[in-house]
Protein backbone atom coordinates (compact mmCIF):
# COMPACT_ATOMS: atom_id res chain seq x y z
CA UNK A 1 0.20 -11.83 -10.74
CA UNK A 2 -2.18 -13.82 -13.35
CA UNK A 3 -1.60 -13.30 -16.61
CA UNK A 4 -4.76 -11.62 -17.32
CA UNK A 5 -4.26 -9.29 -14.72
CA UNK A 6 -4.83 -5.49 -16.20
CA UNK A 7 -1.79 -3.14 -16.46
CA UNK A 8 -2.16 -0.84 -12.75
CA UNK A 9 0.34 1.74 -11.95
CA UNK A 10 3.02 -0.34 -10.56
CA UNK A 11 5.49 2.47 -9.44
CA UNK A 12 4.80 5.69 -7.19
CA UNK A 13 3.72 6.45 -4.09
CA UNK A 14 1.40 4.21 -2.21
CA UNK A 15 -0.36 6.48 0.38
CA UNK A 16 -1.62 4.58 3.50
CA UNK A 17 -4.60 5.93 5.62
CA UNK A 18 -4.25 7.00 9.28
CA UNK A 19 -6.46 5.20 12.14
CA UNK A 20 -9.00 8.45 11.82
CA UNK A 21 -12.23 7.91 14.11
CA UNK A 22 -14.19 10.70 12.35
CA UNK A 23 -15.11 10.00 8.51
CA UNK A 24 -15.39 13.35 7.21
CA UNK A 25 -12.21 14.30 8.81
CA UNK A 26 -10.74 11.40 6.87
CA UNK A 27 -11.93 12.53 3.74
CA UNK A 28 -10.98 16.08 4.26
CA UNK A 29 -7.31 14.04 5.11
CA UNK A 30 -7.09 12.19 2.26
CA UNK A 31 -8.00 14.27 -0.61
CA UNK A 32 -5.08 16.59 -0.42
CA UNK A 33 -3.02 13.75 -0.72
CA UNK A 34 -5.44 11.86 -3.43
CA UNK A 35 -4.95 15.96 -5.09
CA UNK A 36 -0.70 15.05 -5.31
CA UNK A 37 -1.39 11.68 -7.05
CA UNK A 38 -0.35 8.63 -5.64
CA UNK A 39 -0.10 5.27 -7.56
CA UNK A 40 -2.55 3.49 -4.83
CA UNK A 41 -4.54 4.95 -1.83
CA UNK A 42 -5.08 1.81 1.27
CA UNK A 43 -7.38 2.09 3.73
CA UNK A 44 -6.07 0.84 7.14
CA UNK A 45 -7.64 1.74 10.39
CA UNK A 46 -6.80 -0.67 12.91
CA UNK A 47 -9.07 0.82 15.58
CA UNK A 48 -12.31 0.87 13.82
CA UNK A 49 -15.53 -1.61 14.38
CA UNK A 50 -16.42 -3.20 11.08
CA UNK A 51 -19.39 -1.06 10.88
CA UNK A 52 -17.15 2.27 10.58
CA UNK A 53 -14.72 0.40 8.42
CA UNK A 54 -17.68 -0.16 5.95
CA UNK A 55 -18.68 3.26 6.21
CA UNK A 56 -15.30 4.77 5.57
CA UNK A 57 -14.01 2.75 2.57
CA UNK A 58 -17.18 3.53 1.01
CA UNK A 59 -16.76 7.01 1.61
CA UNK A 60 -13.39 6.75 0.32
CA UNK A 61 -14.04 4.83 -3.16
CA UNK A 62 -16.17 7.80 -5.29
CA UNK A 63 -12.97 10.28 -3.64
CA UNK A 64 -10.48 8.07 -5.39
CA UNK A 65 -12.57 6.98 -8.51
CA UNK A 66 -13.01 10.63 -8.98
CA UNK A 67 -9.27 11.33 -9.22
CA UNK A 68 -8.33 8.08 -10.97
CA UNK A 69 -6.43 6.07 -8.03
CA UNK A 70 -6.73 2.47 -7.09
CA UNK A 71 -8.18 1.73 -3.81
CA UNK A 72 -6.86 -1.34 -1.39
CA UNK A 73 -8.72 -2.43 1.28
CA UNK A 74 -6.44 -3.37 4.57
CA UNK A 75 -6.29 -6.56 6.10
CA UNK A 76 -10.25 -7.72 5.10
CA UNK A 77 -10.46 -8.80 1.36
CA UNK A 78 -14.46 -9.59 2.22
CA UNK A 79 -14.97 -5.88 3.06
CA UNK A 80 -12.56 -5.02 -0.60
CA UNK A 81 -15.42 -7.31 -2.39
CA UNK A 82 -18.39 -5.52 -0.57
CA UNK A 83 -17.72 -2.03 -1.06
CA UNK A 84 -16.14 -2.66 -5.24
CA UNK A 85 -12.55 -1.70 -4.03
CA UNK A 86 -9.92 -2.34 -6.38
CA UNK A 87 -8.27 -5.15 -4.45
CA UNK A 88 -7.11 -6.07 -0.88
CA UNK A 89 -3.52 -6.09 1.03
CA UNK A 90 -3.11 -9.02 3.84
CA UNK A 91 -0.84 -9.47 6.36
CA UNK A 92 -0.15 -12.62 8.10
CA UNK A 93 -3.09 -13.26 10.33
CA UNK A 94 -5.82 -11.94 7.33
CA UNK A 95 -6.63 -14.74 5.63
CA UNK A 96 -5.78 -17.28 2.73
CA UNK A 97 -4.57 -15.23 -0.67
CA UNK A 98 -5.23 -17.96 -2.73
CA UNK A 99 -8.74 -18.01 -1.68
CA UNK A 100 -8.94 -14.08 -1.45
CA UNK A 101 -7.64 -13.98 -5.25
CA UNK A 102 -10.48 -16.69 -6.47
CA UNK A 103 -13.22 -14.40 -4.38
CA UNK A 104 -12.01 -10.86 -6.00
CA UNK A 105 -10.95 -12.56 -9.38
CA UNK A 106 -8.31 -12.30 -11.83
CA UNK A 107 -8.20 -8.45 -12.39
CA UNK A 108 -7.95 -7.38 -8.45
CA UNK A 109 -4.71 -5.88 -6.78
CA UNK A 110 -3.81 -8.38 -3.65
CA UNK A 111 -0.72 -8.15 -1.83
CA UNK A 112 1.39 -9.67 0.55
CA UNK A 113 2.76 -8.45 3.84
CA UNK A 114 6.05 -10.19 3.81
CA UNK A 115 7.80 -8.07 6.63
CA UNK A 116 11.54 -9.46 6.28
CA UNK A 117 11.15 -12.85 4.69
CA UNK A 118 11.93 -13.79 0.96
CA UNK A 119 10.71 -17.21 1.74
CA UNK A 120 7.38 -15.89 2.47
CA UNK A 121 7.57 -13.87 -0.70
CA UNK A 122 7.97 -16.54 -2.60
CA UNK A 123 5.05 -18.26 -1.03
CA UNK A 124 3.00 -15.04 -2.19
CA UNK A 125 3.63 -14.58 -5.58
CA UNK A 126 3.05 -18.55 -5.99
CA UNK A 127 -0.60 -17.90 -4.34
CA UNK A 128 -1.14 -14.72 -6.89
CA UNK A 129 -0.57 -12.21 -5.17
CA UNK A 130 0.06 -8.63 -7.25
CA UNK A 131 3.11 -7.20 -5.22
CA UNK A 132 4.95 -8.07 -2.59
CA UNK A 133 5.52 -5.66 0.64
CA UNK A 134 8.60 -5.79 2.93
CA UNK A 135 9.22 -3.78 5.97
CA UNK A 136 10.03 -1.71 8.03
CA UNK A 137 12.41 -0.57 6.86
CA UNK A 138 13.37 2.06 9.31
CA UNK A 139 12.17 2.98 12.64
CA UNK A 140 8.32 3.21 12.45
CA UNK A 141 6.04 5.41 14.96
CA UNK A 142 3.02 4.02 13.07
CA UNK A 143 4.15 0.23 13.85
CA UNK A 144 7.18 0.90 16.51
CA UNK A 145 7.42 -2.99 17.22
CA UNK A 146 7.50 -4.02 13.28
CA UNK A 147 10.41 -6.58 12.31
CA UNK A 148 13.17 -4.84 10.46
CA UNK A 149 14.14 -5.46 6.58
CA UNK A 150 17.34 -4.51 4.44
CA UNK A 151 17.90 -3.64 1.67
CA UNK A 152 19.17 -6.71 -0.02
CA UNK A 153 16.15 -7.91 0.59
CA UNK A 154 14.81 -6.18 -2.31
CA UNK A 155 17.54 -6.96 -4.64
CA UNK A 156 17.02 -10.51 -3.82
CA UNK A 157 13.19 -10.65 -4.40
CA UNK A 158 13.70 -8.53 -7.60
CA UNK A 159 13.78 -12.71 -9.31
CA UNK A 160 9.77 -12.79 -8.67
CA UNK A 161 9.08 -10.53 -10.93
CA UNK A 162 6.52 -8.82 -8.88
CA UNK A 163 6.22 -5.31 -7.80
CA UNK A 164 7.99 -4.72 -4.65
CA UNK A 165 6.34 -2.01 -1.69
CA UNK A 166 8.49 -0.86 0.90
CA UNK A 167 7.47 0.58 4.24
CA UNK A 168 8.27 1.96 7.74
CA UNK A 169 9.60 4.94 8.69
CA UNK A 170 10.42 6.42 4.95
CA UNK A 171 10.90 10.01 4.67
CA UNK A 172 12.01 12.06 1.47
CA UNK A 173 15.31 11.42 2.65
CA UNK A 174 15.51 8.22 3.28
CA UNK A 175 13.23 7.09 -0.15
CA UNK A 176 16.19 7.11 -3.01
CA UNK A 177 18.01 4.47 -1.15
CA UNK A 178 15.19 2.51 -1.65
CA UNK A 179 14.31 3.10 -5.22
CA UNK A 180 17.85 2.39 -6.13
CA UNK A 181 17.64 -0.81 -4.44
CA UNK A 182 14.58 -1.80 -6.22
CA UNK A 183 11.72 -0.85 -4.43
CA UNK A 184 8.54 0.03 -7.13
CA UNK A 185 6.32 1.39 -4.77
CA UNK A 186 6.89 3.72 -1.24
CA UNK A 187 4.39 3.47 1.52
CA UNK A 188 3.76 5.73 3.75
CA UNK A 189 1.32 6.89 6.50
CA UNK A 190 2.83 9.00 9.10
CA UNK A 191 5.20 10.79 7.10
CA UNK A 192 2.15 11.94 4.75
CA UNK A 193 -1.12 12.64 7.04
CA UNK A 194 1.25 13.77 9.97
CA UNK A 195 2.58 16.15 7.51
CA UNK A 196 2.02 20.24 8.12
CA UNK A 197 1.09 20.22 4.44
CA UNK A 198 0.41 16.33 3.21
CA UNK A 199 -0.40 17.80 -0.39
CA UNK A 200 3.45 18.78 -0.48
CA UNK A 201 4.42 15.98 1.77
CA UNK A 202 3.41 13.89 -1.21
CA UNK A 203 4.83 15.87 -4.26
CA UNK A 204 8.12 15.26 -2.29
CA UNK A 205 7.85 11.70 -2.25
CA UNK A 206 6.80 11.78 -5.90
CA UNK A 207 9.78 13.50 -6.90
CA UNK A 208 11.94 10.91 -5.63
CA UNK A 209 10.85 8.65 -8.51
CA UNK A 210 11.10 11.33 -10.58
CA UNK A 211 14.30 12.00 -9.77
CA UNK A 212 15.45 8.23 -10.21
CA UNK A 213 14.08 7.81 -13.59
CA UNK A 214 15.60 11.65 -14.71
């Protein structure tokens, strides 16, 4: 991350939109879990046209301003620049981060999809990017087909100095074996907005940290 990056909370719980058709249903979705507060709220929705995607992540910015949490734009770090969002994640097939970081600047969040590859880690933090993700970790119904990572893989990226997100398939349960191996941020989509109660589905999550750093 540059050096004149601005301090962002770099531990938590990093909620992760669902692929929700209907925008006031996503709002209604979200702000439970925006209530529980999360370190960083993405927006992902892999099935919508851009037109919808411009319309949601609008929608969505004033929601998070209003209760003080970052918002990351999936995949597109054009649409992160057009609506003001706080920065942009990309994944493999989304673009150059080197030229995404001059476009948003010094002071935006960008990370890195790295699935299960500290070589490509490396490659992101070199390019600027703000954190590093790796995953999944576990079985995943939002991504069933995603490469699997371990959990020395976070003990060995821990030398980039970088915020590390893991993802897929966390649960409560399953979270403290992550934290302990290094993991800064938790994100999670199904296991909050598929939640009976996502407010409390969050809180849970949240406590895991909480319980780390007791």
């Amino acid at each position: 991350m540059p050096p004149d990056t601005p301090s962002w909370p770099r531990r938590g719980l990093y909620a992760i939109t669902p692929d929700e058709p209907d925008s006031v249903r996503l709002l209604a979705r979200v702000r439970p879990v925006l209530d529980a507060g999360p370190a960083l709220l993405q927006y992902r929705n892999k099935r919508a046209d851009s037109a919808l995607r411009a319309e949601q992540a609008s929608a969505l910015l004033p929601l998070c301003r209003a209760r003080g949490v970052l918002l990351i734009i999936n995949d597109d770090w054009r649409l992160a620049a057009t609506v003001g969002a706080d920065g942009a994640h990309l994944g493999s097939d989304d673009g150059d981060l080197r030229q995404a970081r001059k476009a948003l600047g010094a002071a935006a969040i960008i990370g890195a999809s790295c699935y299960d590859s500290i070589d490509r880690a490396r490659l992101a933090a070199d390019a600027g990017a703000s954190y590093v993700a790796f995953g999944a970790f576990f079985p995943s119904l939002t991504k069933p087909g995603a490469r699997r990572a371990h959990l020395p893989l976070l003990t060995a990226s821990a030398s980039l100095n970088l915020p590390q997100v893991a993802i897929g398939g966390i649960t409560p349960s399953n979270a403290p074996s992550l934290i302990d191996a290094g993991a800064d941020l938790i994100a999670v989509v199904g296991g909050l907005f598929d939640a009976p109660d996502p407010h409390a589905a969050a809180l849970a999550y949240l406590a895991c940290f909480k319980d780390h750093d007791a």
